[in-house]
N, C-alpha and C. Protein backbone atom coordinates (compact mmCIF):
# COMPACT_ATOMS: atom_id res chain seq x y z
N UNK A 1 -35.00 -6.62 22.47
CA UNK A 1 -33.74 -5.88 22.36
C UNK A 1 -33.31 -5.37 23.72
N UNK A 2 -34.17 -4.78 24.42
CA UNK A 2 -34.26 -4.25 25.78
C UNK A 2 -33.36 -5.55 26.74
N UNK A 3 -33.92 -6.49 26.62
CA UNK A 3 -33.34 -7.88 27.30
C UNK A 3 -31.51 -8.00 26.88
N UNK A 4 -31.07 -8.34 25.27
CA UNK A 4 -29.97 -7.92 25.00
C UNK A 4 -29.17 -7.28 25.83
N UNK A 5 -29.52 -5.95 25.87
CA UNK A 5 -28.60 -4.68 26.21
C UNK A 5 -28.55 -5.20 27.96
N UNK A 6 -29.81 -5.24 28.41
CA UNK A 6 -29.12 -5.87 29.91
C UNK A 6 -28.30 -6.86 30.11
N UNK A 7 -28.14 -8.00 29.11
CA UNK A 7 -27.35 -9.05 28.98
C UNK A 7 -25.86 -8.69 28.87
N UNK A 8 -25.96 -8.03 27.99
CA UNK A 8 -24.50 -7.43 27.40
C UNK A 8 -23.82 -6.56 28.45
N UNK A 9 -24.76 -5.84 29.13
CA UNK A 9 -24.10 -4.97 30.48
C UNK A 9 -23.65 -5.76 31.54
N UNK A 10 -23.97 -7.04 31.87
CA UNK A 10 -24.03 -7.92 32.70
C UNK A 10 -23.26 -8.43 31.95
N UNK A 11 -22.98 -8.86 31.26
CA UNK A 11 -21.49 -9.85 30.59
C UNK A 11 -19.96 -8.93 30.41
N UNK A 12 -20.51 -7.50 30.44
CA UNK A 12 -19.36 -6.63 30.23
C UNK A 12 -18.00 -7.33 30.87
N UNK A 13 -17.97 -7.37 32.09
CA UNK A 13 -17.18 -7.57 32.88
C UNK A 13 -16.15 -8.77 32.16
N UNK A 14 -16.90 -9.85 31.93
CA UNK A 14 -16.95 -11.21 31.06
C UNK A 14 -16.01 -11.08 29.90
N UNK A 15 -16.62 -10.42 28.97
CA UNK A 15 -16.39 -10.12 27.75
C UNK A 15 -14.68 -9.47 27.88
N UNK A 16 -13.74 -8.85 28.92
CA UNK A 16 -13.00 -7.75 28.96
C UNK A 16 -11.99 -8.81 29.57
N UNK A 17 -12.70 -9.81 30.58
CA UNK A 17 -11.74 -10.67 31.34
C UNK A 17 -10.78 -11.44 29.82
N UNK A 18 -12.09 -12.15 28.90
CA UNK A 18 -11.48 -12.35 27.89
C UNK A 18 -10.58 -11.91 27.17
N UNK A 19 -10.75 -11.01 26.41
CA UNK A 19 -10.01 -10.21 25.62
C UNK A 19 -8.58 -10.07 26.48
N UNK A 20 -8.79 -9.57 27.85
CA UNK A 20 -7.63 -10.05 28.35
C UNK A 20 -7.39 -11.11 28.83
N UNK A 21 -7.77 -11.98 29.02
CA UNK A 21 -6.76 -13.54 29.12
C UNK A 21 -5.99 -13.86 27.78
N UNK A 22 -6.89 -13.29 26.58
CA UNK A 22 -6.01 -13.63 25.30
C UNK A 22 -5.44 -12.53 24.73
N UNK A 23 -4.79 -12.14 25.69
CA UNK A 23 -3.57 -10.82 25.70
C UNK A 23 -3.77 -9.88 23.87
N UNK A 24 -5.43 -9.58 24.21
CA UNK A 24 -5.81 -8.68 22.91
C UNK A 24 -5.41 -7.53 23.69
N UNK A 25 -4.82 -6.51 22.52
CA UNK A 25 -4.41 -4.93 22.68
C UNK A 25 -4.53 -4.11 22.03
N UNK A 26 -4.33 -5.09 20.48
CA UNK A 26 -4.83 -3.99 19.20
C UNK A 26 -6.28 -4.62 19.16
N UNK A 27 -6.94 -3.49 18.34
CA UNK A 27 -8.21 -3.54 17.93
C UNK A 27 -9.53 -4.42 19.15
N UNK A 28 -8.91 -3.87 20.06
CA UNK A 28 -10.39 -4.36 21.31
C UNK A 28 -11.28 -4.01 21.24
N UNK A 29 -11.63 -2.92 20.78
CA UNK A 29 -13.01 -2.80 20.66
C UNK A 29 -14.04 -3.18 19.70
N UNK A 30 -12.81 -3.67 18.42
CA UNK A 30 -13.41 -4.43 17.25
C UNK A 30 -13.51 -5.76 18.35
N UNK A 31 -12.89 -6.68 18.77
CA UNK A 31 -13.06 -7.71 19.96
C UNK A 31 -14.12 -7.59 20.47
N UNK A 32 -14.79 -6.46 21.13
CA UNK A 32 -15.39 -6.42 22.13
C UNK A 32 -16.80 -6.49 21.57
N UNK A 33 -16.87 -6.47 20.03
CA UNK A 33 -17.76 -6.19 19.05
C UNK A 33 -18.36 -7.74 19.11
N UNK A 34 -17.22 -8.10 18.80
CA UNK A 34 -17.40 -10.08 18.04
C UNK A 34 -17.90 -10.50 19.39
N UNK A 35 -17.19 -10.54 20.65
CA UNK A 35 -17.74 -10.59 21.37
C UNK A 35 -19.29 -10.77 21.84
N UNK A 36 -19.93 -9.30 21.22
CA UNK A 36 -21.29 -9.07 21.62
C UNK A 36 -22.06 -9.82 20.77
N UNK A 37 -21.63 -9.78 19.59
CA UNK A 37 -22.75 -10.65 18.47
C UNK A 37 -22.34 -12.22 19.08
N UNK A 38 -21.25 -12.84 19.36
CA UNK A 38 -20.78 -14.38 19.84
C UNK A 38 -21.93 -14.43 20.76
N UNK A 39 -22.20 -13.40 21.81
CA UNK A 39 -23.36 -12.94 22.68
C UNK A 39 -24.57 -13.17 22.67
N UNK A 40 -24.57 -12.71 21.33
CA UNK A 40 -26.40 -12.67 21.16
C UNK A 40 -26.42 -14.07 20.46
N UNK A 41 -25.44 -14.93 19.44
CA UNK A 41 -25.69 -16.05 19.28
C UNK A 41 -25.64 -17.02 20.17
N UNK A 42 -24.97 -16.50 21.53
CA UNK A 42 -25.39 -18.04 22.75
C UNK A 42 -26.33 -17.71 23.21
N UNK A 43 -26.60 -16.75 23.09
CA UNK A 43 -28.64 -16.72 23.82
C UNK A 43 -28.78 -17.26 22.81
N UNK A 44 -29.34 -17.14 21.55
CA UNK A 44 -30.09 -17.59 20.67
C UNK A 44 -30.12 -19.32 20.50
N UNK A 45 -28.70 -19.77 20.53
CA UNK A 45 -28.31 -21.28 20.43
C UNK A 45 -28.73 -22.30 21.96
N UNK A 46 -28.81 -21.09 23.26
CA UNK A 46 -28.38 -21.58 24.22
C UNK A 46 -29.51 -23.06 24.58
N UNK A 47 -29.13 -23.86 25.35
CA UNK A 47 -30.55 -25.34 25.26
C UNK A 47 -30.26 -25.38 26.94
N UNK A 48 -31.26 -24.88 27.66
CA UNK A 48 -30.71 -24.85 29.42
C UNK A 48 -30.66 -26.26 29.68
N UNK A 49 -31.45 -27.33 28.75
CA UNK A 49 -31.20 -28.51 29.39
C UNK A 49 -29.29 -29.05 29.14
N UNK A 50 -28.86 -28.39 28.46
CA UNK A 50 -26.81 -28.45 28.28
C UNK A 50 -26.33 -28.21 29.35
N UNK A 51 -26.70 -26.79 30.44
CA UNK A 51 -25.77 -26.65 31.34
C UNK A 51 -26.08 -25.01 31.85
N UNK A 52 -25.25 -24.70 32.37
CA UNK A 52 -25.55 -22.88 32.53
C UNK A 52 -25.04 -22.49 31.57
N UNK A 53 -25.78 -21.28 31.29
CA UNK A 53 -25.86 -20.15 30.33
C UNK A 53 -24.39 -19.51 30.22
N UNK A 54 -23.68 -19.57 31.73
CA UNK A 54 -23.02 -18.35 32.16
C UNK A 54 -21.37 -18.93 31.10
N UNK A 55 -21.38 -20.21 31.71
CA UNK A 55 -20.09 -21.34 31.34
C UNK A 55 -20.26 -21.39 29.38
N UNK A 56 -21.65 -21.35 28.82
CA UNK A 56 -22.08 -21.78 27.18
C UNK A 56 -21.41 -20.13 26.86
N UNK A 57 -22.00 -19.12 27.38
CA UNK A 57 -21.50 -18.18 26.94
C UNK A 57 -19.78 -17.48 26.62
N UNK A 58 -19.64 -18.15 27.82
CA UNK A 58 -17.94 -17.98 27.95
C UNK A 58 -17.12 -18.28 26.93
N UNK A 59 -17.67 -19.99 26.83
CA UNK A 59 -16.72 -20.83 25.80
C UNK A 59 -17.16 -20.55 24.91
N UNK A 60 -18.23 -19.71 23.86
CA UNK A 60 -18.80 -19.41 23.05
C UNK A 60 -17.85 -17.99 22.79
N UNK A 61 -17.86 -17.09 23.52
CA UNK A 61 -17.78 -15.73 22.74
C UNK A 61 -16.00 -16.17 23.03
N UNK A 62 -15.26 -16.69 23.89
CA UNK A 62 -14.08 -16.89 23.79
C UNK A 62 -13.64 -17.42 22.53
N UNK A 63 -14.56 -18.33 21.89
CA UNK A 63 -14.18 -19.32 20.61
C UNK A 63 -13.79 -18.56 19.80
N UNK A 64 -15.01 -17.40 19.58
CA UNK A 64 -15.18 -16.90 18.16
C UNK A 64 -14.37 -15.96 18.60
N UNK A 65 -13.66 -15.46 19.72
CA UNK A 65 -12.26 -14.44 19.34
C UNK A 65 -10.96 -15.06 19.02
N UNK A 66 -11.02 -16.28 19.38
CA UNK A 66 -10.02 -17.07 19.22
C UNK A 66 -9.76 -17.33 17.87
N UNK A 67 -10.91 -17.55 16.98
CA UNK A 67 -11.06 -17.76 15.42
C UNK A 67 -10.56 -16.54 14.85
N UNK A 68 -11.39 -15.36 15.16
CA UNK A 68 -10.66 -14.30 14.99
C UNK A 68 -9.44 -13.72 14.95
N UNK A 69 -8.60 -14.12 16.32
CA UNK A 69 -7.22 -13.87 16.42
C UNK A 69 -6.42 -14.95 15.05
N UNK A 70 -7.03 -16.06 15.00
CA UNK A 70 -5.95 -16.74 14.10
C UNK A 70 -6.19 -16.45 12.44
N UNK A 71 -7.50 -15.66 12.42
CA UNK A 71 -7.89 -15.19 10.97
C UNK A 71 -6.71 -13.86 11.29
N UNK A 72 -6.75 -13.37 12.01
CA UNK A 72 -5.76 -12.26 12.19
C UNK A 72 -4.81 -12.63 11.91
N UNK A 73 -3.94 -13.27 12.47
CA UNK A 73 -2.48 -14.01 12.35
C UNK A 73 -1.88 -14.34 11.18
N UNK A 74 -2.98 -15.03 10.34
CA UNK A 74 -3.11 -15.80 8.94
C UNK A 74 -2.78 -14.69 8.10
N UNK A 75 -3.48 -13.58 8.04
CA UNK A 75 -3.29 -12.57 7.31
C UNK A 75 -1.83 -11.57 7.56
N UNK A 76 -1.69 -11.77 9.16
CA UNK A 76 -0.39 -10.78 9.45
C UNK A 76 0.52 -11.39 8.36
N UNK A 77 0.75 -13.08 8.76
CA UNK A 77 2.04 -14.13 8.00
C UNK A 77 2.12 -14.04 6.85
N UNK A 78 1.13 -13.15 6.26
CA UNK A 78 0.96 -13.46 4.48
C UNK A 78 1.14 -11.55 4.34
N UNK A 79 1.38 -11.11 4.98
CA UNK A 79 2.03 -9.53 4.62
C UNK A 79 3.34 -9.17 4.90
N UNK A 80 4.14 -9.31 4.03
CA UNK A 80 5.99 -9.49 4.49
C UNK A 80 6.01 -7.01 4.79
N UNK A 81 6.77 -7.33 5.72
CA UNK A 81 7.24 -6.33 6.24
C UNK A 81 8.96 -6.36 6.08
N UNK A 82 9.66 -5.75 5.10
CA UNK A 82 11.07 -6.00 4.96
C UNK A 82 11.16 -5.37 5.89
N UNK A 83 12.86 -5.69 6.99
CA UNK A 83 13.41 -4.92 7.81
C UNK A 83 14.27 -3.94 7.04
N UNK A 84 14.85 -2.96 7.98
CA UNK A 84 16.25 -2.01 8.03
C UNK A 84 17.08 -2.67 7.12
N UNK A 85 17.50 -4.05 7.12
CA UNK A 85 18.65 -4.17 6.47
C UNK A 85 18.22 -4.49 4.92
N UNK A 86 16.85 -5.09 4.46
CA UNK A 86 16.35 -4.90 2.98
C UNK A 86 16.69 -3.54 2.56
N UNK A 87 16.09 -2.47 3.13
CA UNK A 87 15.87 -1.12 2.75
C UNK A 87 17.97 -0.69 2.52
N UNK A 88 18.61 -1.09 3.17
CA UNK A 88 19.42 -0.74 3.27
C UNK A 88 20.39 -1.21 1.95
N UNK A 89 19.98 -2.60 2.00
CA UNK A 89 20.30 -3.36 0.75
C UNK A 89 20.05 -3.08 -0.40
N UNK A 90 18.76 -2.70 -0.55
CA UNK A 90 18.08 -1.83 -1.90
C UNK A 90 18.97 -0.71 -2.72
N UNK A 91 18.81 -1.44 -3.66
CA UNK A 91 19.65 -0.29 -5.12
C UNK A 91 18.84 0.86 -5.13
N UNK A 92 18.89 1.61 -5.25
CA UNK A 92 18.50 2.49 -5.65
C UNK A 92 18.25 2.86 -6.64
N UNK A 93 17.25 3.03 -7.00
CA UNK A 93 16.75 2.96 -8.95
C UNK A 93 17.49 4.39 -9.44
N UNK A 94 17.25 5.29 -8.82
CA UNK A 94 17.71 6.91 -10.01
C UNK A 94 19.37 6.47 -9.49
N UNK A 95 20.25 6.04 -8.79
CA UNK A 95 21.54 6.22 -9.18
C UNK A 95 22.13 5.97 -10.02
N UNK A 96 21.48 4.48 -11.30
CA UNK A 96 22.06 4.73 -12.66
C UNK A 96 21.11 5.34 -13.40
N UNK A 97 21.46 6.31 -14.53
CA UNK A 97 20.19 6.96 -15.05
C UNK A 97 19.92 6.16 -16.17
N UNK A 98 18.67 5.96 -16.76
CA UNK A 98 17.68 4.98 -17.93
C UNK A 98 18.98 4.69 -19.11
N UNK A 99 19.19 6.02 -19.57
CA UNK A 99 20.16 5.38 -20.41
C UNK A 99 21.77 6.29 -20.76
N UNK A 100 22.55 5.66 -20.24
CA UNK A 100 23.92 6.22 -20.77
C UNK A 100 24.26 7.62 -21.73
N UNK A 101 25.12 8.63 -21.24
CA UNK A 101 24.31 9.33 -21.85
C UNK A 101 25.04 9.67 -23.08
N UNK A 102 26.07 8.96 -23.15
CA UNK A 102 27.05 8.69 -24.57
C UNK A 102 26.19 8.02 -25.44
N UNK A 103 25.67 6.87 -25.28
CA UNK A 103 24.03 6.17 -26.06
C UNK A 103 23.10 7.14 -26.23
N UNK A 104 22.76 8.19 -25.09
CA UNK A 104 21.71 9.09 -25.48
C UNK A 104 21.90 9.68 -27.03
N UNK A 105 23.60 10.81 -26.80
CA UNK A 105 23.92 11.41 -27.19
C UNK A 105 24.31 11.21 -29.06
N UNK A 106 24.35 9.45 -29.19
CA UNK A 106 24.42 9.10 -30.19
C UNK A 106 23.13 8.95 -31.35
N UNK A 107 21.81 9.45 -30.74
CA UNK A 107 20.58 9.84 -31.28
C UNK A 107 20.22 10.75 -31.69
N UNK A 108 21.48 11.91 -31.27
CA UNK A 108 21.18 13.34 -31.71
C UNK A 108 22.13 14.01 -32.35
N UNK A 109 22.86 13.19 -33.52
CA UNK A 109 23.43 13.51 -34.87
C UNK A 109 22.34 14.27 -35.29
N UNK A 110 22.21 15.80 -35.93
CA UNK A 110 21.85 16.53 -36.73
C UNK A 110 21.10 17.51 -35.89
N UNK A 111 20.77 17.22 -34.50
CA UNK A 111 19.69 18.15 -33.71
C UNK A 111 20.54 19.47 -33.63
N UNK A 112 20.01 20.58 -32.99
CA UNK A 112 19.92 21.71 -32.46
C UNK A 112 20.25 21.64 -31.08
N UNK A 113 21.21 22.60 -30.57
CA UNK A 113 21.33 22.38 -29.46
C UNK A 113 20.41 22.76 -28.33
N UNK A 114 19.82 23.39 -28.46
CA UNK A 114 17.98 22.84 -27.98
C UNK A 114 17.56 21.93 -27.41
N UNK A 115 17.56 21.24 -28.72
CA UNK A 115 16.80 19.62 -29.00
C UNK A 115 17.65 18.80 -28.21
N UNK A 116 18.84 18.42 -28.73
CA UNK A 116 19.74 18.18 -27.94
C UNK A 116 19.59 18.10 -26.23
N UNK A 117 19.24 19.42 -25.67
CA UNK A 117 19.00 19.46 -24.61
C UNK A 117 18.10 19.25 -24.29
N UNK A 118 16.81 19.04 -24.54
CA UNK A 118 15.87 18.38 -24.64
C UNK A 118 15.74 16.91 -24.50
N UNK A 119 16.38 16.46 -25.05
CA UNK A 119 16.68 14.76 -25.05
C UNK A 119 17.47 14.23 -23.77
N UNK A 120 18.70 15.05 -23.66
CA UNK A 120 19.08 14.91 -22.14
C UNK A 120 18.43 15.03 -20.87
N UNK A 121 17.81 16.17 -21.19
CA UNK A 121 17.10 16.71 -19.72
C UNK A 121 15.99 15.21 -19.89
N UNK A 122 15.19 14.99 -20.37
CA UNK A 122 14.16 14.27 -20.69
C UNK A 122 14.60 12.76 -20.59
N UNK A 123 15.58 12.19 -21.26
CA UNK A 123 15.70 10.81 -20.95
C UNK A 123 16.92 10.44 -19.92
N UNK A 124 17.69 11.52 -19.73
CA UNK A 124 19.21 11.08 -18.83
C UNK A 124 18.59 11.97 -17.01
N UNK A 125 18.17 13.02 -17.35
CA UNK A 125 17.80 13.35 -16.27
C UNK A 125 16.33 13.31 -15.40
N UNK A 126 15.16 12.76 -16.52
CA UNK A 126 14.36 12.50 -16.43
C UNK A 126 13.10 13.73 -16.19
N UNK A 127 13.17 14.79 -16.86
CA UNK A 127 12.69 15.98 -15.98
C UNK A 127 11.66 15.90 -17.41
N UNK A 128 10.47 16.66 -16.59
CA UNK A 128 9.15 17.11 -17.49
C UNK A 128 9.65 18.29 -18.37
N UNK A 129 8.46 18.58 -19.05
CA UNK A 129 8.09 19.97 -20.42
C UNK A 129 8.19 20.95 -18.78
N UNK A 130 7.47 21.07 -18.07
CA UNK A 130 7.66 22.12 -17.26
C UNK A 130 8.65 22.16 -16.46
N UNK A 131 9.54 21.40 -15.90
CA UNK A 131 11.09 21.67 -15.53
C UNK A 131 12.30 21.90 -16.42
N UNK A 132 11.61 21.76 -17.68
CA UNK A 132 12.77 21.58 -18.47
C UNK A 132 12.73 23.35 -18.41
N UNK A 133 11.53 23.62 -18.73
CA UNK A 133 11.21 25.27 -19.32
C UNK A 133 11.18 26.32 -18.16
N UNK A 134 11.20 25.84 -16.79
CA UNK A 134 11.88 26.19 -15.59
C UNK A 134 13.36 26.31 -15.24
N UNK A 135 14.05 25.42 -16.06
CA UNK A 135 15.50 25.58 -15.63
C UNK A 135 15.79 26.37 -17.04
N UNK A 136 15.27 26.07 -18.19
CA UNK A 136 15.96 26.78 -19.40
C UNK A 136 15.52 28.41 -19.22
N UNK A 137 14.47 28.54 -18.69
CA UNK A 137 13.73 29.85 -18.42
C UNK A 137 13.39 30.30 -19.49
N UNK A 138 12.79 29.19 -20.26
CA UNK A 138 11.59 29.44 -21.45
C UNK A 138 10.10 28.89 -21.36
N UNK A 139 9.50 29.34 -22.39
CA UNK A 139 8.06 28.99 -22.32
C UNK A 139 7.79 27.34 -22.38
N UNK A 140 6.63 26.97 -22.01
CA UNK A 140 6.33 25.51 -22.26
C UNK A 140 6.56 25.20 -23.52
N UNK A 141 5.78 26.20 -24.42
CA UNK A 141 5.77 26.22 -25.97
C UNK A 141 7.05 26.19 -26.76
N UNK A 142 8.32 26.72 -26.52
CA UNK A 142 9.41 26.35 -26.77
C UNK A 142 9.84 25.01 -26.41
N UNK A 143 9.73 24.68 -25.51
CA UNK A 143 10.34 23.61 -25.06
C UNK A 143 9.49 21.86 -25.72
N UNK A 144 8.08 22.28 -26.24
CA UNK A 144 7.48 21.69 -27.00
C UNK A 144 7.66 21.56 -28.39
N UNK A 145 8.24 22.78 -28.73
CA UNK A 145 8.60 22.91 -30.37
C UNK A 145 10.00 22.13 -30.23
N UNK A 146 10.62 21.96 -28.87
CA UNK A 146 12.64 21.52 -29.20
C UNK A 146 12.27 20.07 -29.21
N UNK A 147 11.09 19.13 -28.64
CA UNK A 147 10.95 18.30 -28.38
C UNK A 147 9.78 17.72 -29.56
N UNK A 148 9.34 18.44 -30.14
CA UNK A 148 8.52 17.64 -31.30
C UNK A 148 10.09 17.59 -32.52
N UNK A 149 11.16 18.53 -32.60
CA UNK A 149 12.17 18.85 -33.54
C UNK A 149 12.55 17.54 -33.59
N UNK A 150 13.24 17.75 -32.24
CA UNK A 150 13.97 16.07 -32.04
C UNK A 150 13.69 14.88 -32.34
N UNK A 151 12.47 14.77 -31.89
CA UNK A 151 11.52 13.75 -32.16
C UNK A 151 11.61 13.32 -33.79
N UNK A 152 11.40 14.18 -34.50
CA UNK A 152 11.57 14.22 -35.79
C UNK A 152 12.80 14.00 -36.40
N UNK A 153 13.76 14.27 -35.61
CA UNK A 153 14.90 14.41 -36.27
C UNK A 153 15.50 12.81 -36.00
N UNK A 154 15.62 12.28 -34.29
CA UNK A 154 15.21 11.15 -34.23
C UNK A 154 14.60 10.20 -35.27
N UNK A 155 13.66 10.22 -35.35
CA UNK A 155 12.80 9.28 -35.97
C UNK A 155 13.65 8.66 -37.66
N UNK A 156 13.61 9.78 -37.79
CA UNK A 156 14.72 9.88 -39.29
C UNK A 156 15.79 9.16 -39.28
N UNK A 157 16.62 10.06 -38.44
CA UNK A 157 18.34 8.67 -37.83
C UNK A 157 17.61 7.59 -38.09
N UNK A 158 17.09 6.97 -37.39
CA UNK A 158 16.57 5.87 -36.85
C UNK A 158 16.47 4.89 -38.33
N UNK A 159 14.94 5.27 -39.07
CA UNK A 159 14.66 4.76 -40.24
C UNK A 159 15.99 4.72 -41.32
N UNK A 160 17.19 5.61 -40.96
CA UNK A 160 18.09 6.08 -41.77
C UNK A 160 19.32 4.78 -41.52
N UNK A 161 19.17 4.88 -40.50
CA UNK A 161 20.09 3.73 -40.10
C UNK A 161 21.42 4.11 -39.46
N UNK A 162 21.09 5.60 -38.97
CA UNK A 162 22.19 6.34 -38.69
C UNK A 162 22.80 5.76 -37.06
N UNK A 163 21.87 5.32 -36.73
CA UNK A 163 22.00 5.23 -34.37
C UNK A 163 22.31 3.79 -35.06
């Protein structure tokens, strides 16, 4: 291991020329990583009767950043980033509300005006048991009893054939 670490200090220089010849900027030090293991596999692979060490190493740890960069690339091309003008283009979902509220309003033949309000706040404006009972400035528990009413009263129309 001792041997390694002198290797790797002695290739530093090496290893950095790389990364910059292949104009890396993000994530270098993840680079500088692949690098070191590309490192320890050309010692391990290296056959001195091939050539120098110095030239096997080069084209070795250069390769495997090179593989790297295009595993990088591969993945950038396959993650769409919409521009300014998508976002700009985009509807906006809450500017029409779920449902009309003349259609709402035709569900709540027989309710309480409560309930009633209940059904609005809840399907036209979209607001919870606790905003509803925040703006009405009643308890949760009221606002649970206007909304089981409805519900009921609903359900009935419905089977009745009244909506």
């Amino acid at each position: 291991m001792e041997g390694f670490n002198e290797l790797a200090e002695q290739y530093r220089p090496m290893i950095y020329h790389i990364i910059h010849s292949l104009n890396i900027y993000k994530n270098e030090e993840e680079f500088f990583q692949i690098a070191l293991i590309a490192l320890w596999e050309a010692q391990a692979r290296f056959n001195p009767e091939k050539g120098k060490f110095s030239t096997y190493a080069y084209s070795y740890m250069k390769g495997r950043m090179m593989t790297e960069l295009t595993k990088e690339s591969k993945v950038e091309e396959g993650n769409a980033y919409p521009d300014d003008t998508f976002w700009e283009t985009k509807k906006d979902e809450q500017e029409e509300p779920p449902l009309q509220l003349a259609t709402l309003l035709s569900y709540c033949d027989g309710l309480t005006k409560k309930q009633k309000q209940w059904v609005v706040y809840t399907f036209y404006f979209g607001m919870s048991v606790k905003e509803i009972a925040e703006e009405e400035k009643v308890s949760l528990s009221a606002v649970k009893k206007w909304r089981a009413g409805a519900m009921a009263k609903i359900k009935v129309n419905i089977e009745a054939g009244v909506c």
